[in-house]
Protein backbone atom coordinates (compact mmCIF):
# COMPACT_ATOMS: atom_id res chain seq x y z
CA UNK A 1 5.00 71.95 17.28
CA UNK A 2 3.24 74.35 16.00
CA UNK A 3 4.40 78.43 15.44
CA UNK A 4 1.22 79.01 18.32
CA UNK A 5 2.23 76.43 20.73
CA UNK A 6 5.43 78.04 20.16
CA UNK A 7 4.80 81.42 21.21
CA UNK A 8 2.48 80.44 24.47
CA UNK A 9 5.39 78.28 25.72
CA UNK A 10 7.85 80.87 25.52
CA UNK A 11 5.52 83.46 27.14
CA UNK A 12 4.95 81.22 30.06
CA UNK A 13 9.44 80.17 30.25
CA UNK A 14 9.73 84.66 30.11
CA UNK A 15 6.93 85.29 32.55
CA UNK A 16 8.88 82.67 35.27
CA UNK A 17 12.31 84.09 34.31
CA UNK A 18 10.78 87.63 34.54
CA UNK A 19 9.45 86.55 38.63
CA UNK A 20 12.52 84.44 39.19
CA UNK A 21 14.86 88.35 38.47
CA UNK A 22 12.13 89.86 40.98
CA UNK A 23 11.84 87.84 43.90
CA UNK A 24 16.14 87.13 43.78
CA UNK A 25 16.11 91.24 43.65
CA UNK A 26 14.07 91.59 46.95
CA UNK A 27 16.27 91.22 50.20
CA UNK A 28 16.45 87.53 51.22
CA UNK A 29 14.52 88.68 54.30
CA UNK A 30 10.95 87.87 54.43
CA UNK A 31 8.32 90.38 54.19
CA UNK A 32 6.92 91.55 57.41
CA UNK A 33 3.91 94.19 58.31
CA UNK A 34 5.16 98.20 58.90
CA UNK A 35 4.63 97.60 62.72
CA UNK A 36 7.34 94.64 62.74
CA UNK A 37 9.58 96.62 60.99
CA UNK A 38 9.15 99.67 63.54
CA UNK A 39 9.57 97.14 66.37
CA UNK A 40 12.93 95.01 65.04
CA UNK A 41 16.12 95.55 66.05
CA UNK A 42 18.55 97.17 63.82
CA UNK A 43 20.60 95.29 61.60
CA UNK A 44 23.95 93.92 62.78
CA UNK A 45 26.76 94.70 61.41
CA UNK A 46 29.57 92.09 60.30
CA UNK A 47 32.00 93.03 63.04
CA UNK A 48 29.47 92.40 65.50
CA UNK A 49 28.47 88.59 66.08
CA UNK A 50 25.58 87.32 67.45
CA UNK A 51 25.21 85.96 70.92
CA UNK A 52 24.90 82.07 71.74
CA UNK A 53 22.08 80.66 72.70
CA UNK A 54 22.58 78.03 74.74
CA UNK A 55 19.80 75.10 73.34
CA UNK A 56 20.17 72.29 75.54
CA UNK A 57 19.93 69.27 73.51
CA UNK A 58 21.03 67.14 76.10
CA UNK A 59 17.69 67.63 78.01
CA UNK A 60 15.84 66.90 74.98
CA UNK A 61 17.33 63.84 74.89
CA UNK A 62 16.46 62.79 78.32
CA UNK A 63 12.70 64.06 77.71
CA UNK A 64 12.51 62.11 74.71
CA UNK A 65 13.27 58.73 76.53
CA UNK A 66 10.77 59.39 79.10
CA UNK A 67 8.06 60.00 76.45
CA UNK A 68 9.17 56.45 74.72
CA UNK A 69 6.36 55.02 75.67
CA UNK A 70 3.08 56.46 75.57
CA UNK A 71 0.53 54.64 78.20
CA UNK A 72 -2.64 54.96 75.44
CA UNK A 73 -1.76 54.89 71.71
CA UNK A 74 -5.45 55.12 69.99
CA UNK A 75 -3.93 54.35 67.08
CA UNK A 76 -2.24 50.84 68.10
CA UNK A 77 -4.83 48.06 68.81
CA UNK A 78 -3.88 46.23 72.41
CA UNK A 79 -6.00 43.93 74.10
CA UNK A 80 -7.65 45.48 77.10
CA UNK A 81 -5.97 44.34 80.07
CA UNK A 82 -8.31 41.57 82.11
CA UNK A 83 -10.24 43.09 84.77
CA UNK A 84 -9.12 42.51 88.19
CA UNK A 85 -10.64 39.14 90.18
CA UNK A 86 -13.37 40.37 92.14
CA UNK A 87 -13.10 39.84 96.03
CA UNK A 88 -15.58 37.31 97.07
CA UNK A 89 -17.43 39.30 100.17
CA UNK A 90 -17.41 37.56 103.65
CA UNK A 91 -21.24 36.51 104.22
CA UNK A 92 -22.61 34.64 107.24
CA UNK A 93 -23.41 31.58 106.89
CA UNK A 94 -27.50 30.80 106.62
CA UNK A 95 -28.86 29.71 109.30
CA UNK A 96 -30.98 26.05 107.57
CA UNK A 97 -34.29 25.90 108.83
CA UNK A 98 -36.23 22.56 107.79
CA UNK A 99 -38.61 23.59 105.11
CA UNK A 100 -42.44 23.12 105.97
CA UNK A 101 -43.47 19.94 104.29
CA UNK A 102 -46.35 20.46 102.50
CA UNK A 103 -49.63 18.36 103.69
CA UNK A 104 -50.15 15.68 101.32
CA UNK A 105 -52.41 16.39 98.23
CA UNK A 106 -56.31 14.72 98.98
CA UNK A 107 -58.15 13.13 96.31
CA UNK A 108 -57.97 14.66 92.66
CA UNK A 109 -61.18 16.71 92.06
CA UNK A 110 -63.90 15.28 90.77
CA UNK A 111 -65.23 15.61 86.81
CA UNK A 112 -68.64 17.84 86.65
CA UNK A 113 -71.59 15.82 86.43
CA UNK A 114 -71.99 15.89 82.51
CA UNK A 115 -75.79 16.08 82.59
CA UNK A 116 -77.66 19.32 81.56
CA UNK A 117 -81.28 20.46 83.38
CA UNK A 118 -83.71 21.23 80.70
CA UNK A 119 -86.68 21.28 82.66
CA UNK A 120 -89.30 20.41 85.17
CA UNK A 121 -92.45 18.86 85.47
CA UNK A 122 -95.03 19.83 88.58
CA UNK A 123 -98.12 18.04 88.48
CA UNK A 124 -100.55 18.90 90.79
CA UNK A 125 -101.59 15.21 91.73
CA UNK A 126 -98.23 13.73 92.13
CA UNK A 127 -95.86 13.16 94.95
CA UNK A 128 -93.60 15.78 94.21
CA UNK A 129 -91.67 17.37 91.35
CA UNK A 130 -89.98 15.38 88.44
CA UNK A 131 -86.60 17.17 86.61
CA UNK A 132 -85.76 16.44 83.19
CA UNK A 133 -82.60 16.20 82.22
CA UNK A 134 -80.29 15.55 79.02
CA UNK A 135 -76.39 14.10 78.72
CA UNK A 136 -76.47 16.17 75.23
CA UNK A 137 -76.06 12.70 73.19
CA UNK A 138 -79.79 12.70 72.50
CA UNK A 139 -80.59 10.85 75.69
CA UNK A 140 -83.01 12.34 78.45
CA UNK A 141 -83.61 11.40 81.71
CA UNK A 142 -86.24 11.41 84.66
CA UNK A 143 -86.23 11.65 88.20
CA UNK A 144 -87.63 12.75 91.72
CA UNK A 145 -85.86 13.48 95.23
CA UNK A 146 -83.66 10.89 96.18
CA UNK A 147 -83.90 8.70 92.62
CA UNK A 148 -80.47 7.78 90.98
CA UNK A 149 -79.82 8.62 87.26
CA UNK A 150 -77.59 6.29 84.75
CA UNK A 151 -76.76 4.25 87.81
CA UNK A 152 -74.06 6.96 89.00
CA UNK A 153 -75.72 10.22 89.88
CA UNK A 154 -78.27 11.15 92.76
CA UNK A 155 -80.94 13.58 92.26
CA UNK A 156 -81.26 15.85 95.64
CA UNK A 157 -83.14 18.98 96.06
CA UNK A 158 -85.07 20.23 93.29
CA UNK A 159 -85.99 23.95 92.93
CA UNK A 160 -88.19 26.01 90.58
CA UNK A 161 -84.27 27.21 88.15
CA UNK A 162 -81.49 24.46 90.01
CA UNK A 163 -81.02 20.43 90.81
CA UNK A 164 -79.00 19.51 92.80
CA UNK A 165 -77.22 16.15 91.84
CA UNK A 166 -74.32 14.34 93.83
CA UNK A 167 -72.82 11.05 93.21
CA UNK A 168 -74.41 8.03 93.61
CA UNK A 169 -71.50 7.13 96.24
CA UNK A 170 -71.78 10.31 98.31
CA UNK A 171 -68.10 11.89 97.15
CA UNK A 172 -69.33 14.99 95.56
CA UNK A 173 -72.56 17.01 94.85
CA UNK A 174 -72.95 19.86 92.43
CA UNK A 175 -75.71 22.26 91.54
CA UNK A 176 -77.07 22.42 88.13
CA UNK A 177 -79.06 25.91 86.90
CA UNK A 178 -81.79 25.28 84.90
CA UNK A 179 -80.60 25.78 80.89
CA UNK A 180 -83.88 24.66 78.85
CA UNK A 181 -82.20 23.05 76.07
């Protein structure tokens, strides 16, 4: 070591020696504020000894087993008790009624007359008015009140912006607007 470690060390042992003579000087009681010295008792002498007092560690005892164990310890995992069984509630029986049958479905709906009215044709000298129409492949058709078109449609009433076209067996009708394409 060196002669400057030396010296530090040997300040710091003599400072601690130095507080150890002070504090064993002192009285061995503790310090206390000048209005707890005012209000304590004076000092007993050696002739006089203190009273008892009675501590009742028999009591403790007893309160010690009660408190053995604790109902909720939230630092000791447990399972959560099940939940009770519910109590299945008393309900009248239903009274059945028949359920209303449903009247039987009719025919499926028909498919819409693919043919599209692109126009018409009123001559003054003829019979009556002639509708053109067009399945949209390329192919056009003719026809007056009453004809039949491609074998499977009816032409009915024809007006000035709608045909009217129904199937050739009578099961369905449906109105066309005019679309001039």
């Amino acid at each position: 070591m060196t002669f400057r470690r030396r010296q530090v060390a040997l300040a710091v042992l003599g400072g601690a020696g130095l507080l150890a003579v002070v504090f064993a000087a002192r009285d061995d009681q503790p310090a206390a504020s000048p209005r707890a010295r005012a209000a304590a008792p004076p000092p007993v002498s050696a002739s006089e000894s203190p009273p008892v007092i009675e501590v009742g560690l028999d009591r403790l005892e007893t309160l010690r087993t009660e408190l053995a164990e604790p109902e909720r310890n939230p630092f000791r995992f447990q399972a959560r008790p099940a939940p009770p069984a519910p109590r299945p509630a008393a309900t009248p029986r239903p009274i059945l009624e028949p359920s209303p049958v449903a009247p039987p479905a009719g025919p499926p709906p028909l498919p819409p007359i693919p043919l599209r009215f692109i126009g018409l044709v009123d001559a003054p000298g003829q019979a009556g008015r002639v509708a053109i129409l067009s399945d949209g492949r390329g192919n056009v058709f003719e026809g007056k009140e009453g004809d039949i078109i491609e074998g499977r449609y009816r032409v009915g009433r024809i007006a000035p912006d709608s045909l009217e076209l129904s199937y050739a067996d009578g099961r369905g009708r449906q109105v066309i607007r005019l679309s001039g394409q």
